[in-house]
C-alpha atoms as a PDB file:
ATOM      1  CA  UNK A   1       0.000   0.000   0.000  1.00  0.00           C
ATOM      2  CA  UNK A   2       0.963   3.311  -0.970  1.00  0.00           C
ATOM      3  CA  UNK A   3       1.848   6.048   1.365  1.00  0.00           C
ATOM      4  CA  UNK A   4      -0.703   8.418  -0.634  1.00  0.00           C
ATOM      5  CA  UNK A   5      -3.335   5.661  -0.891  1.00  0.00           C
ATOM      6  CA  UNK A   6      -6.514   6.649   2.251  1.00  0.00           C
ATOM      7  CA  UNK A   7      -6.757   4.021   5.354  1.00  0.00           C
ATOM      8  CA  UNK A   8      -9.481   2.295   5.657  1.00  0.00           C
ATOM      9  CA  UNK A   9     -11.255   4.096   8.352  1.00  0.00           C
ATOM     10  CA  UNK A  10     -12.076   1.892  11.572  1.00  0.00           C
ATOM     11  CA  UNK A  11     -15.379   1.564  12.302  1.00  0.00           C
ATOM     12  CA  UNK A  12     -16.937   3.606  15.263  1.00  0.00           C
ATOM     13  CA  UNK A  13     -18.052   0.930  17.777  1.00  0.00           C
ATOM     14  CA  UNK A  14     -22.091   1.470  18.463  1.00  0.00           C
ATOM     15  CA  UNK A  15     -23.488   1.538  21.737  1.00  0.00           C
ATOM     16  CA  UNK A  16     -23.999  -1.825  22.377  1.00  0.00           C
ATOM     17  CA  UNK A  17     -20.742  -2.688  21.473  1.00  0.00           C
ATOM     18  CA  UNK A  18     -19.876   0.204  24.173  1.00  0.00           C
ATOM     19  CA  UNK A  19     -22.199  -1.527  26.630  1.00  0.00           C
ATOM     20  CA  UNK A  20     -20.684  -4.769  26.624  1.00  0.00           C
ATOM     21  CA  UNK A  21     -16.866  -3.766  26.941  1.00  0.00           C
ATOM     22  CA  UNK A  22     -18.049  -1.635  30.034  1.00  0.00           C
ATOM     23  CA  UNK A  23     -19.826  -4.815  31.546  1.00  0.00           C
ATOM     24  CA  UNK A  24     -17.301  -6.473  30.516  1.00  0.00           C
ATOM     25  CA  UNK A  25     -14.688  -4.306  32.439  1.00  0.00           C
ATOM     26  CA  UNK A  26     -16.852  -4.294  35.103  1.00  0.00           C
ATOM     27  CA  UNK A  27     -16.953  -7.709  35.497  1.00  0.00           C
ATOM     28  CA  UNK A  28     -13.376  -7.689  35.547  1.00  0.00           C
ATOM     29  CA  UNK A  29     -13.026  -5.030  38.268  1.00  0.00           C
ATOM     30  CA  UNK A  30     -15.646  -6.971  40.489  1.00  0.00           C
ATOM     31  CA  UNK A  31     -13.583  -9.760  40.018  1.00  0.00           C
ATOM     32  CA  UNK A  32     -10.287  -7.978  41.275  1.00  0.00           C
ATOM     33  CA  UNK A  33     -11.554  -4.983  42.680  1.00  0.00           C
ATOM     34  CA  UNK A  34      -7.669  -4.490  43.748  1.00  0.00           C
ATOM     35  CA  UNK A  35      -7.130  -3.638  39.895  1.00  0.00           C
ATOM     36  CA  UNK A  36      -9.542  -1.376  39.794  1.00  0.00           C
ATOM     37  CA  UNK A  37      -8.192   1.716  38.473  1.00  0.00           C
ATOM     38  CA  UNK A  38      -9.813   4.982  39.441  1.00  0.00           C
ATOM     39  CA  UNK A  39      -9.082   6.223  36.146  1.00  0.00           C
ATOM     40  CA  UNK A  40     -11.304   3.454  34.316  1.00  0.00           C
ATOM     41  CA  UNK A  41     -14.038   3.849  36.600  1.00  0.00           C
ATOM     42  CA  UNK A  42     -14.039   7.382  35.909  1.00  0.00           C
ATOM     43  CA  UNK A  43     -14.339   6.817  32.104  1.00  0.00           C
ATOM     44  CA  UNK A  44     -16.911   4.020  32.794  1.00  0.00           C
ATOM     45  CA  UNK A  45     -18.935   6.426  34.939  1.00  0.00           C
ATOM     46  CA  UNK A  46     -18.920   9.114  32.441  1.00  0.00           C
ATOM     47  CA  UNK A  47     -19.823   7.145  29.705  1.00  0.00           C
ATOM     48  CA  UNK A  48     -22.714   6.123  31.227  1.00  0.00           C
ATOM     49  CA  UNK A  49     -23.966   9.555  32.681  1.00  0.00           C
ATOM     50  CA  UNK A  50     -23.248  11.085  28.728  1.00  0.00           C
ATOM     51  CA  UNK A  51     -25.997   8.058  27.918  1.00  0.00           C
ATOM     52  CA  UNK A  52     -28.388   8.664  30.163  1.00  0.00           C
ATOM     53  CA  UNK A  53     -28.273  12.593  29.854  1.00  0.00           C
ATOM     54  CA  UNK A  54     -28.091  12.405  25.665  1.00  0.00           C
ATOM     55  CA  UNK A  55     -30.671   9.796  24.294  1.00  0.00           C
ATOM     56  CA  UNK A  56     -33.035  12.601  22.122  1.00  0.00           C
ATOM     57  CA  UNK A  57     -35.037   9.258  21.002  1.00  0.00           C
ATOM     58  CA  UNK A  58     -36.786   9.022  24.637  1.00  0.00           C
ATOM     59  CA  UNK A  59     -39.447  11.096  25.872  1.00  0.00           C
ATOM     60  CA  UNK A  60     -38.496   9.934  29.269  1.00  0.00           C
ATOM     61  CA  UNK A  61     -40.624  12.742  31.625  1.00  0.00           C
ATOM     62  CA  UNK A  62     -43.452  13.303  28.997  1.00  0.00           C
ATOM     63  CA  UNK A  63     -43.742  10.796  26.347  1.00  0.00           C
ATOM     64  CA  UNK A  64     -46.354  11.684  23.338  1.00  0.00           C
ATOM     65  CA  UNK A  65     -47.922   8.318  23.337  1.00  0.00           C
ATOM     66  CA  UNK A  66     -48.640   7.897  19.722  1.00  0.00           C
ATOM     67  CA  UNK A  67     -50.543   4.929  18.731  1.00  0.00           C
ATOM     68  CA  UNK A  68     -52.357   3.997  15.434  1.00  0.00           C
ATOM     69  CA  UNK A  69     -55.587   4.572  17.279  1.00  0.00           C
ATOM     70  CA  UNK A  70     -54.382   8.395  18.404  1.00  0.00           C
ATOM     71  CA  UNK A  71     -51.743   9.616  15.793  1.00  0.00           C
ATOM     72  CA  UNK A  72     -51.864  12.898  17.763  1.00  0.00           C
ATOM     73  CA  UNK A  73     -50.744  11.198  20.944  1.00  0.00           C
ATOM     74  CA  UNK A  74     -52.173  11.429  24.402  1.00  0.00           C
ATOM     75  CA  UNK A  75     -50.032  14.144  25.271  1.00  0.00           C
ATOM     76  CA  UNK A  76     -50.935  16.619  22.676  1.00  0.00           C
ATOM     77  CA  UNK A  77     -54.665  15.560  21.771  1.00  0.00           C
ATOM     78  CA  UNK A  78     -55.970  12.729  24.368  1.00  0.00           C
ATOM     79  CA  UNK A  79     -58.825  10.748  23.769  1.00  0.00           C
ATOM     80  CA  UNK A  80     -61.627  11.785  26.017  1.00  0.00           C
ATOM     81  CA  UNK A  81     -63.349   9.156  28.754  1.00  0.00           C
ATOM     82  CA  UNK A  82     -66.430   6.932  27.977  1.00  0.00           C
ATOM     83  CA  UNK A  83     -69.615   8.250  29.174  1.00  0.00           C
ATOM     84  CA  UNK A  84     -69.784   5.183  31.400  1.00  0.00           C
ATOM     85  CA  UNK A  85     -68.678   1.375  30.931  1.00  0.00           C
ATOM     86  CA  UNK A  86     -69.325  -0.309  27.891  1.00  0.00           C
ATOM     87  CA  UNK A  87     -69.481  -3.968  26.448  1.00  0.00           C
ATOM     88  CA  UNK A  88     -69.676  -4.324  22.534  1.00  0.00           C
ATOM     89  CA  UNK A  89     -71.338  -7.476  21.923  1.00  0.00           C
ATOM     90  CA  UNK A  90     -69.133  -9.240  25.124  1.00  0.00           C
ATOM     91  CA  UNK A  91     -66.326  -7.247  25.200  1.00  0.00           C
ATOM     92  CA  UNK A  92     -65.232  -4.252  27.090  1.00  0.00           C
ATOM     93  CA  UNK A  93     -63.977  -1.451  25.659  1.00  0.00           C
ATOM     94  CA  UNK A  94     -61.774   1.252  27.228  1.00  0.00           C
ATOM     95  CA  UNK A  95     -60.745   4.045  25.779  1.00  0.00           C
ATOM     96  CA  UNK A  96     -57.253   2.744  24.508  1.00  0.00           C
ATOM     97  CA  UNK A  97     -58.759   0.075  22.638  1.00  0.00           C
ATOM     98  CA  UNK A  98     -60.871   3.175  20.691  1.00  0.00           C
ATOM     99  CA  UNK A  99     -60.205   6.163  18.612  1.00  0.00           C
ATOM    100  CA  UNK A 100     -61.658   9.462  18.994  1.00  0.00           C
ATOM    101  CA  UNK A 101     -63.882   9.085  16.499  1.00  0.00           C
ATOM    102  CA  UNK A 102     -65.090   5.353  18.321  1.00  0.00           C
ATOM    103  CA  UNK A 103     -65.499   7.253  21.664  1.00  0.00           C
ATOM    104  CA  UNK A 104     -67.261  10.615  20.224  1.00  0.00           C
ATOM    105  CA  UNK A 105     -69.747   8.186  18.566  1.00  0.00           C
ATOM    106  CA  UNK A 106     -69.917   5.740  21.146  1.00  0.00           C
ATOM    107  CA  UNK A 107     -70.771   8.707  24.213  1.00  0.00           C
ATOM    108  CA  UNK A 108     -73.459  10.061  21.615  1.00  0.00           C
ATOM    109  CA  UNK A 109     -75.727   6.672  21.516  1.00  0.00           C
ATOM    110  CA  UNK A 110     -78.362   6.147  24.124  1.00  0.00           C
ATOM    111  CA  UNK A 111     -80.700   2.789  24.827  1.00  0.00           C
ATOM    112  CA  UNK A 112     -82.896   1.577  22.631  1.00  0.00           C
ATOM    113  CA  UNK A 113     -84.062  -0.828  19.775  1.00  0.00           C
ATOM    114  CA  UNK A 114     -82.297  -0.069  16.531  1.00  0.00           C
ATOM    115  CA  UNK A 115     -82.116  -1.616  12.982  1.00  0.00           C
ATOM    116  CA  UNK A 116     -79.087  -1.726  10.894  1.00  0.00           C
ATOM    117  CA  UNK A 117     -77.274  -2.727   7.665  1.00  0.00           C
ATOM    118  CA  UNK A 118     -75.235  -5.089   7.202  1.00  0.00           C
ATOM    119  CA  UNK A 119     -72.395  -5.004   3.731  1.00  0.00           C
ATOM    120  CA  UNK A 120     -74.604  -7.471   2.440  1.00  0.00           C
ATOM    121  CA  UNK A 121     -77.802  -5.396   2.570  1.00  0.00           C
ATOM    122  CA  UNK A 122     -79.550  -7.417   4.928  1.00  0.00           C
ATOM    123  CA  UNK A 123     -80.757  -5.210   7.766  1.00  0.00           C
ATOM    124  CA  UNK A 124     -80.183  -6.686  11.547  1.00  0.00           C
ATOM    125  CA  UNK A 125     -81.564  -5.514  14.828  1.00  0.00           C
ATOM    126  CA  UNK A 126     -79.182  -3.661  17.311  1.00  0.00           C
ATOM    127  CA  UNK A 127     -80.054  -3.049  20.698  1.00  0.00           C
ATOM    128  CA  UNK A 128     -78.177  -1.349  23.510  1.00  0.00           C
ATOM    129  CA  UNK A 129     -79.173  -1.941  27.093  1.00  0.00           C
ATOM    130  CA  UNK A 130     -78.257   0.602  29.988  1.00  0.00           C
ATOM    131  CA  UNK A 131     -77.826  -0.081  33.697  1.00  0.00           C
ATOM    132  CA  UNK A 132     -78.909   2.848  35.687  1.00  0.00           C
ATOM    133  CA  UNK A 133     -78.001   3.363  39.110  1.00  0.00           C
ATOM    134  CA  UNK A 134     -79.977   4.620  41.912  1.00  0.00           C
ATOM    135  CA  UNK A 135     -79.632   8.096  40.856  1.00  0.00           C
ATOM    136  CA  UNK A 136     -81.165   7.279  37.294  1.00  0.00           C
ATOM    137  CA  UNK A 137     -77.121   8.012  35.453  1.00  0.00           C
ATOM    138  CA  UNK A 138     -76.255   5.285  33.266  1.00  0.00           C
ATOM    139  CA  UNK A 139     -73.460   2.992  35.140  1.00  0.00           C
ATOM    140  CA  UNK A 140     -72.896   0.538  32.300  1.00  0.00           C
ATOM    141  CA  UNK A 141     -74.202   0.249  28.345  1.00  0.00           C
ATOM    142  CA  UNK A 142     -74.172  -2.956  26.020  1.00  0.00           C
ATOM    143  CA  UNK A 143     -74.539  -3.095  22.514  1.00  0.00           C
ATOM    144  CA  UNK A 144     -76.046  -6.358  20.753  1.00  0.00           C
ATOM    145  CA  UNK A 145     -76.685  -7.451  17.460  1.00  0.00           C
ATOM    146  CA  UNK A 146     -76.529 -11.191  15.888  1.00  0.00           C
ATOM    147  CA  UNK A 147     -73.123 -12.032  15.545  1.00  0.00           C
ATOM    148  CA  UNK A 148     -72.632 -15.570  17.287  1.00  0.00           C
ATOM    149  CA  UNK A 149     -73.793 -18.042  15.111  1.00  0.00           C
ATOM    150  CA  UNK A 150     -72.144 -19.091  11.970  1.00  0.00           C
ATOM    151  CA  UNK A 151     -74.842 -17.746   9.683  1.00  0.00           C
ATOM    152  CA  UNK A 152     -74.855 -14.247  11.463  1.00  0.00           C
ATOM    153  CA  UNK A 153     -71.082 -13.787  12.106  1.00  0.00           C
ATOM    154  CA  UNK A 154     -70.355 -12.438   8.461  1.00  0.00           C
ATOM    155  CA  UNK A 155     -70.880  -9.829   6.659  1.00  0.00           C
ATOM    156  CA  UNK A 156     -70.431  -6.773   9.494  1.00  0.00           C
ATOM    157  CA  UNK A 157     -70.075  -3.691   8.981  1.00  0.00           C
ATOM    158  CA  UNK A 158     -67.331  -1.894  11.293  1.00  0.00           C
ATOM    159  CA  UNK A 159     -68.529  -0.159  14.787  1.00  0.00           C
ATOM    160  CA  UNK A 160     -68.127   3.004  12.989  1.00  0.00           C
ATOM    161  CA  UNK A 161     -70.490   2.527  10.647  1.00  0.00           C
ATOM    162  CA  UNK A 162     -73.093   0.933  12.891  1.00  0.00           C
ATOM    163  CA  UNK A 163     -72.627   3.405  15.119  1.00  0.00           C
ATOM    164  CA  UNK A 164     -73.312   6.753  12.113  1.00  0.00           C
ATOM    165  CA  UNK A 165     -76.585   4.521  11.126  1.00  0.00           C
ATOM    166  CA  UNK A 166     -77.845   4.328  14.419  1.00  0.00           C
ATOM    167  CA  UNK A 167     -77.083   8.316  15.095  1.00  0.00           C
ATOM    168  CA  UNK A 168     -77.750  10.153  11.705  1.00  0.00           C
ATOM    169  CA  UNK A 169     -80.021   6.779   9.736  1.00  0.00           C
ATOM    170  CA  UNK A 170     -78.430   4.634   6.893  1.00  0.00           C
ATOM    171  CA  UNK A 171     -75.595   5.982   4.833  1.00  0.00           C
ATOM    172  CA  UNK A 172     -76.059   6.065   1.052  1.00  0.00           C
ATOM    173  CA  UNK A 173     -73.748   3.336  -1.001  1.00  0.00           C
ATOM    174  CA  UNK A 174     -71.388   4.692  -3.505  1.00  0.00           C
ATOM    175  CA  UNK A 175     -73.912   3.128  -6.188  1.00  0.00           C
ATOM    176  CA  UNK A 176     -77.015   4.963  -4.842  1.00  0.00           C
ATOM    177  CA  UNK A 177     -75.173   8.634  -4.592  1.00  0.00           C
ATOM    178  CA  UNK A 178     -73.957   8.174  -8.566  1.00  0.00           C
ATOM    179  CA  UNK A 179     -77.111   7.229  -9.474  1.00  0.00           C
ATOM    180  CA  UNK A 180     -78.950  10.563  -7.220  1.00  0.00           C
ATOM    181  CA  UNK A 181     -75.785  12.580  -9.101  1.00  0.00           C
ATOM    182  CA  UNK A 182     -77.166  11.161 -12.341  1.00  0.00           C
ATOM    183  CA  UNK A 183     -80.607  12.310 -11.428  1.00  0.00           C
ATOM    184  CA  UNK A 184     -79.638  15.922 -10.512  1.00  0.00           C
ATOM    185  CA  UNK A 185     -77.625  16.551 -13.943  1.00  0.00           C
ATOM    186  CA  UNK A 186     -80.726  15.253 -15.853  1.00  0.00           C
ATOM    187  CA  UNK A 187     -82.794  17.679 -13.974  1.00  0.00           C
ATOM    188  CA  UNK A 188     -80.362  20.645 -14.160  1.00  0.00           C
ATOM    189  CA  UNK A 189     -80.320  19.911 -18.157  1.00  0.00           C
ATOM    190  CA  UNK A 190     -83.795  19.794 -18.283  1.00  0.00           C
ATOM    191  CA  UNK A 191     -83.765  22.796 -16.729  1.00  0.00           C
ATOM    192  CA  UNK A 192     -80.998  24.869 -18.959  1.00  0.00           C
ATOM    193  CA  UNK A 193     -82.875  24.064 -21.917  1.00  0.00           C
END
């Protein structure tokens, strides 16, 4: 190799790497703690003060807690509380299981006998049941609709959607608003002429 010719640059060890050469060393100290050189457990102690002080990755004291059911995160935009305890068809749900959207739409329903579609057109009954205490404030809610049986378990819409129908009545399909849209030109034509 040439004197002009570039050395190959050494790698930078990572911070595991760093880890385990200090617990090595520390084993190694613990083992002779006669060896032990103030100088190296000065280094060692550094080290690991610089790491704790320096990780920008960790929200340690107030973490955004970002999930896929609040992008936003707690922190910045949390999900508000359940107007009371809930059971979907058997199953409680908190409010980390949910969304906003789930919870807005969830604290908006109130009991009663409901009807709604499933995605293959056939139309089910929902009901949701309250428990009351003395005081006449719901305590608990559960929402019920055919589901167990093998004929009845397909088809479902998402809570979402059940949950618009029962609060503002069945949403058009994407067929039924094209052909309305179809229906309004021919009238505004008609119209023009």
């Amino acid at each position: 190799m040439k004197d002009t010719d570039p050395k190959p640059e050494t790698p930078s060890p990572s911070i595991a790497d760093a880890m385990v050469l200090i617990a090595q060393t520390l084993a190694e100290l613990k083992s002779a703690p006669s060896t032990a050189n103030s100088t190296q457990l000065d280094v060692i102690a550094n080290f690991l003060k610089m790491q704790n002080e320096t990780r920008p990755h960790e929200n340690v004291h107030n973490p955004p807690l970002i999930s896929f059911l609040n992008p936003y995160g707690e922190r910045d935009r949390p999900r508000p509380e359940l107007k009371c305890k809930m059971h979907w068809v058997g199953y409680e749900m908190t409010k980390d299981g949910l969304s906003h959207e789930e919870i807005a739409l969830l604290n908006q329903t109130e009991p009663g006998e409901y009807r709604v579609t499933k995605s293959n057109g056939s139309s089910i009954p929902f009901t949701i049941h309250a428990v009351k205490a003395s005081n006449g404030k719901i305590e608990r809610m559960t929402f019920h609709f055919p589901c167990k049986t093998t004929d009845d378990r397909h088809d479902h819409r998402s809570m979402v959607e059940y949950l618009k129908e029962i609060l503002f009545g069945k949403m058009p399909s994407t067929d039924e608003l094209l052909l309305e849209l179809t229906k309004l030109r021919e009238l505004v034509k008609h119209q023009t002429v």
